[in-house]
Protein backbone atom coordinates (compact mmCIF):
# COMPACT_ATOMS: atom_id res chain seq x y z
CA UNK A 1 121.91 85.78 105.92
CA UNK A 2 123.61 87.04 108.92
CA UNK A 3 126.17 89.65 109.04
CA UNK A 4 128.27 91.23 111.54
CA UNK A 5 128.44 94.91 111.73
CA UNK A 6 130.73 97.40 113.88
CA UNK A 7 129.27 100.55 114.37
CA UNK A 8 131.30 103.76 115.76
CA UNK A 9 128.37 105.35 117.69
CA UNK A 10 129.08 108.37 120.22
CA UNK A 11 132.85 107.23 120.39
CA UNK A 12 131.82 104.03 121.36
CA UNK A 13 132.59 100.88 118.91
CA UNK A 14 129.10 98.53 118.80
CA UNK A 15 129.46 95.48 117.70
CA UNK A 16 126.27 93.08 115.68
CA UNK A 17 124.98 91.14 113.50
CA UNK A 18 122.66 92.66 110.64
CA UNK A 19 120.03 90.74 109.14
CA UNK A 20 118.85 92.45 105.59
CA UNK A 21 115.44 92.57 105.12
CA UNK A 22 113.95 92.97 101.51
CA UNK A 23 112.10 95.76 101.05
CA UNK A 24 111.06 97.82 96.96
CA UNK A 25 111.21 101.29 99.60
CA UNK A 26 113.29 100.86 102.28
CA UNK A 27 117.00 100.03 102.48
CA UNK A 28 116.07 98.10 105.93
CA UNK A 29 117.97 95.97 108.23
CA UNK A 30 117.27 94.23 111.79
CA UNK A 31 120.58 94.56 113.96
CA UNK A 32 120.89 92.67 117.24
CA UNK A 33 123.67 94.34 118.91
CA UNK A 34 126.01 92.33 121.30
CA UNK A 35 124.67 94.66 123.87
CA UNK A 36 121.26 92.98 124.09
CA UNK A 37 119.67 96.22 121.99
CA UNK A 38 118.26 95.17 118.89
CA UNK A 39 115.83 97.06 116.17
CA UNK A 40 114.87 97.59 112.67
CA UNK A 41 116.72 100.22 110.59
CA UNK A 42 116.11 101.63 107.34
CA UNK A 43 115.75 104.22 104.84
CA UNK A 44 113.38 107.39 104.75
CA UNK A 45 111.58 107.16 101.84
CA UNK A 46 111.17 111.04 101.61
CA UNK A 47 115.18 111.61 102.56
CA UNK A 48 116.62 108.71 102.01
CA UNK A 49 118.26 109.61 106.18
CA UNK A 50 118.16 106.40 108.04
CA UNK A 51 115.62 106.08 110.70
CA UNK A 52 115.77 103.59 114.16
CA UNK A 53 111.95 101.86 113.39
CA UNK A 54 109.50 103.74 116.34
CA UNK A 55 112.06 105.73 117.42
CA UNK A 56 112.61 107.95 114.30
CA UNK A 57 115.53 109.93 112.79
CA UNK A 58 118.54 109.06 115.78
CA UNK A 59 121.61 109.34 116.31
CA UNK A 60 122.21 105.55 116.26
CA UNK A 61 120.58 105.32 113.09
CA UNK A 62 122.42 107.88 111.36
CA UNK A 63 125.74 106.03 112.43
CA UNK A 64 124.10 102.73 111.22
CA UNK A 65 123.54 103.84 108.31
CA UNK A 66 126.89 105.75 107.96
CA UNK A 67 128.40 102.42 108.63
CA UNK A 68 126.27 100.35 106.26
CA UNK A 69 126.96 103.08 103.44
CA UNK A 70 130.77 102.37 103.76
CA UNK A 71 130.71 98.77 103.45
CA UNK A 72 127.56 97.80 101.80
CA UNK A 73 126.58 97.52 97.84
CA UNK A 74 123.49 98.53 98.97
CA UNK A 75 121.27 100.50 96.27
CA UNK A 76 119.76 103.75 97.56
CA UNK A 77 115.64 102.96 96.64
CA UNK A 78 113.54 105.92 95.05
CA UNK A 79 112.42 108.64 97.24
CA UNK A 80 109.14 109.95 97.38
CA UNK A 81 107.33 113.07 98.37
CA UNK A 82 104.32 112.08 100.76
CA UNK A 83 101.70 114.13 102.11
CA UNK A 84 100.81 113.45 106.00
CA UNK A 85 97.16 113.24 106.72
CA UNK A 86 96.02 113.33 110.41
CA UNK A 87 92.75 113.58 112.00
CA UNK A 88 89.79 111.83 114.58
CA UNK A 89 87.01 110.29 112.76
CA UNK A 90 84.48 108.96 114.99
CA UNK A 91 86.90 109.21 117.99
CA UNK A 92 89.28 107.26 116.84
CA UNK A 93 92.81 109.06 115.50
CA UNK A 94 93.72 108.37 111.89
CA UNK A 95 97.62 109.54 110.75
CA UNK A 96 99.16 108.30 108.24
CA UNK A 97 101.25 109.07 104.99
CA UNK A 98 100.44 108.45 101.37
CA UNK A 99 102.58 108.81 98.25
CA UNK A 100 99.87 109.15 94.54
CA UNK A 101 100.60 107.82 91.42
CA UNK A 102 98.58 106.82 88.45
CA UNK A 103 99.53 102.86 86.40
CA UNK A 104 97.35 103.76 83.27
CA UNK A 105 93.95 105.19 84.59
CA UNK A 106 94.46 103.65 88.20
CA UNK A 107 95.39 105.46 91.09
CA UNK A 108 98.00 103.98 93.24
CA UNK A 109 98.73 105.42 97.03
CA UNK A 110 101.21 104.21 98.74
CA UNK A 111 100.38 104.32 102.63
CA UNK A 112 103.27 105.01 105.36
CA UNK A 113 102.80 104.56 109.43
CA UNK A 114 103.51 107.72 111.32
CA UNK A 115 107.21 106.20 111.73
CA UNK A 116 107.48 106.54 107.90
CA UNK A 117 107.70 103.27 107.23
CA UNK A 118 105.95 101.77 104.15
CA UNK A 119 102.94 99.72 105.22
CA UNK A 120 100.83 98.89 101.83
CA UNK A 121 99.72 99.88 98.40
CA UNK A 122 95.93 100.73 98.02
CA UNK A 123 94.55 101.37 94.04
CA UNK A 124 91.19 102.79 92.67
CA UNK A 125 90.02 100.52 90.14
CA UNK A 126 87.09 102.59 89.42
CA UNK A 127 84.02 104.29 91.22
CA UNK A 128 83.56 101.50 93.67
CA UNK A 129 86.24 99.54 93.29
CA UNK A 130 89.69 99.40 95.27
CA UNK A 131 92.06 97.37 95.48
CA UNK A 132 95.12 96.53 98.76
CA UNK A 133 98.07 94.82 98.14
CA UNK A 134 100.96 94.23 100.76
CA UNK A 135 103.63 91.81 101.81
CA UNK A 136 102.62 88.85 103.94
CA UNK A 137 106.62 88.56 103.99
CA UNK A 138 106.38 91.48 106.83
CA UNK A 139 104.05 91.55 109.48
CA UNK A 140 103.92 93.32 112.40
CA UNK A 141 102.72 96.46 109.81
CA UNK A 142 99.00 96.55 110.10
CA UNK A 143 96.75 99.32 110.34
CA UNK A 144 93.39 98.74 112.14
CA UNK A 145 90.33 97.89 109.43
CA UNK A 146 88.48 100.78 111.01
CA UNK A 147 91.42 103.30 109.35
CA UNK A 148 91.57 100.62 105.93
CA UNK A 149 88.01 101.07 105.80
CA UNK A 150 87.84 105.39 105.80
CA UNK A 151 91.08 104.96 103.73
CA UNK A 152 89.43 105.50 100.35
CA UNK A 153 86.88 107.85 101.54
CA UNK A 154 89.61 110.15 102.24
CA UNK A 155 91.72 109.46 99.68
CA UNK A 156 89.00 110.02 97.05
CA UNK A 157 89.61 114.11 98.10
CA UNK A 158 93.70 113.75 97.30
CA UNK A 159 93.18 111.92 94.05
CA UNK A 160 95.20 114.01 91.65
CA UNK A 161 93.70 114.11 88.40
CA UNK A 162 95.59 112.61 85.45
CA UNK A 163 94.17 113.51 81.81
CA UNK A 164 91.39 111.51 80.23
CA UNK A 165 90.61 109.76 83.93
CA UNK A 166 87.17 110.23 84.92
CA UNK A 167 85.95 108.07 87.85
CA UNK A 168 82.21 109.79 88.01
């Protein structure tokens, strides 16, 4: 459902329409402005500060979300500390963000884009075993397989260990 949204951004009123767009991280929204500018906005999952999707932490996203905050039931999601991994394996750059958590003796990461947004859920099911579960609901997300296929290689050194788990 389509809603129309003034925003007060740099003493200048903006005028939309906001689409919400369910998300269990993000408070997110795609706003067409009656500008022509249009983009995703939504909630940090680390700070819960509102971020304009590729473009990061702005100015127009801070008075989006300033905006949205005054007339919106919205429900602030959960934050989460995530740890930032970066680096080149065979040439090709791998950064992303991951948030651990154990469900009974699994390990669950939860794996961010470099523009913080929440991309999928990968789980160690045991020694060999892992499973990934995301949203066909919101594409455009992806990660290359080259990068889903190091994931648990590298994740297997940032498994915090929960008592009585052992994976050898």
């Amino acid at each position: 459902m389509k809603n129309k949204i003034r925003v007060n951004h740099e003493n200048e009123l903006m005028e939309g329409e906001m689409t919400e767009l369910s998300h269990h991280l993000h408070i997110m929204y795609h706003i067409a402005f009656s500008n022509g500018y249009e983009n995703i906005f939504f909630t940090d999952a680390e700070t819960g500060e509102w971020v304009e999707e590729d473009l990061g932490f702005t100015n127009l996203a801070a008075s989006v979300g300033k905006t949205i905050s005054l007339y919106s039931e919205a429900i602030e999601k959960r934050r989460v500390a995530i740890n930032w991994y970066h680096e080149n394996i065979n040439g090709e750059p791998i950064y992303f963000g991951y948030h651990q958590y154990w469900v009974v003796n699994w390990s669950v990461f939860e794996i961010f884009a470099p523009n913080k947004r929440f991309l999928f859920t990968l789980i160690k099911i045991d020694n060999t075993h892992w499973q990934l579960v995301y949203s066909k609901e919101q594409p455009g997300w992806e990660m290359s397989a080259g990068t889903i296929h190091e994931l648990p290689q590298i994740l297997e050194e940032h498994i915090a260990q929960f008592p009585g788990t052992n994976f050898s």
